[in-house]
Protein backbone atom coordinates (compact mmCIF):
# COMPACT_ATOMS: atom_id res chain seq x y z
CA UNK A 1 3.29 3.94 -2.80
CA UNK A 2 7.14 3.81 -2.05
CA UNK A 3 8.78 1.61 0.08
CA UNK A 4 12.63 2.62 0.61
CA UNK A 5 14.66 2.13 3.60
CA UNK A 6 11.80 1.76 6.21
CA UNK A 7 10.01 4.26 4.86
CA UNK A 8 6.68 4.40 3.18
CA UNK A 9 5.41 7.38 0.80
CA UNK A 10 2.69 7.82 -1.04
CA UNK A 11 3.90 9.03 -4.76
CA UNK A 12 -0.13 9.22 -5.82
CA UNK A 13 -3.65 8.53 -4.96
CA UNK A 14 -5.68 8.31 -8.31
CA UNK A 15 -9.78 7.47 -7.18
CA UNK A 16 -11.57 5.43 -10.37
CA UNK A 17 -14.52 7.57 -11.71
CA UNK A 18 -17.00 8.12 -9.27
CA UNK A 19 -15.08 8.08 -6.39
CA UNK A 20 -13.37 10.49 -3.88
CA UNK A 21 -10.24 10.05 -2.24
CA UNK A 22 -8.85 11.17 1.31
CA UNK A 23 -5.44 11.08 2.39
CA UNK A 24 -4.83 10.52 6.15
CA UNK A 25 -1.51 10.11 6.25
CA UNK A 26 1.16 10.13 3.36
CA UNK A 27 3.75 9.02 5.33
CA UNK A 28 7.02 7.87 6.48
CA UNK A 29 5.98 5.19 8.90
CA UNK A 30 2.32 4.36 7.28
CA UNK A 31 0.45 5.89 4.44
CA UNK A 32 -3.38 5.86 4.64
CA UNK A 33 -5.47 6.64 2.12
CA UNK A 34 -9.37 5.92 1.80
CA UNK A 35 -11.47 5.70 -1.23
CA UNK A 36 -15.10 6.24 -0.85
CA UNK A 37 -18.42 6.50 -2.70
CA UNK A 38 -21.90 6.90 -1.60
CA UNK A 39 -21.24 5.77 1.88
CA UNK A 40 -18.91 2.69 1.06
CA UNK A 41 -15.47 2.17 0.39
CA UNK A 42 -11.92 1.00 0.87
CA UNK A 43 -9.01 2.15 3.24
CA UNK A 44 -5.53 0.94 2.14
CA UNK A 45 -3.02 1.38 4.69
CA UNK A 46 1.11 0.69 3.24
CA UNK A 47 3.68 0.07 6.06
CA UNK A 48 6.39 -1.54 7.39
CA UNK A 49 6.35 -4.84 9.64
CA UNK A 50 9.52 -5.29 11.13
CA UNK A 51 11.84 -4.88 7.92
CA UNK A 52 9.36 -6.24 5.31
CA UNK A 53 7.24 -4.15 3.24
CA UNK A 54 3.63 -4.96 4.20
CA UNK A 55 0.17 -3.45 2.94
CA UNK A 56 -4.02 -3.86 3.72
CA UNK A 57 -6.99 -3.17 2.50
CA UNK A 58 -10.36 -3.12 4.57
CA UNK A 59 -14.10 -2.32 3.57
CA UNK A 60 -15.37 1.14 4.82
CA UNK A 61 -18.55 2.69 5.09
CA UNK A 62 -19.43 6.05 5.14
CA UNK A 63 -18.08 9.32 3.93
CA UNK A 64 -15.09 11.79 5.02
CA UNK A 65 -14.84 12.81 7.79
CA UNK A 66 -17.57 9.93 9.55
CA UNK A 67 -15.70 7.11 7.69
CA UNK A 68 -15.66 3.39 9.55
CA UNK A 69 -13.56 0.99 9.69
CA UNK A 70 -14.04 -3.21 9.82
């Protein structure tokens, strides 16, 4: 991900082996991006708060398009 004057985009999304990857949104105001594997995973969400550069990452479950959230 890029953060440049209040923007956020997402250069890449490169899953590890095994995985699959699903890009929600790549950008200006938030890039989310999921990474998933036999119903579990991660969603990372990159974004602004204010003017600092902020990011999260939160356990999934599921696959696309049924993913959830915690």
């Amino acid at each position: 991900m890029r953060y440049s004057a209040g923007k956020v985009e997402l250069k890449w999304a490169r899953p590890n082996a095994g995985f699959e990857v699903y890009v929600r949104s790549a950008g200006p105001d938030m890039v989310v991006v999921y990474f998933y594997q036999q119903g579990q995973g991660s969603q990372v969400r990159a974004y602004y708060r204010g003017a600092t550069p902020s990011n999260d990452v939160v356990n999934c479950t599921g696959s696309y398009p049924n993913i959830k959230c915690n």
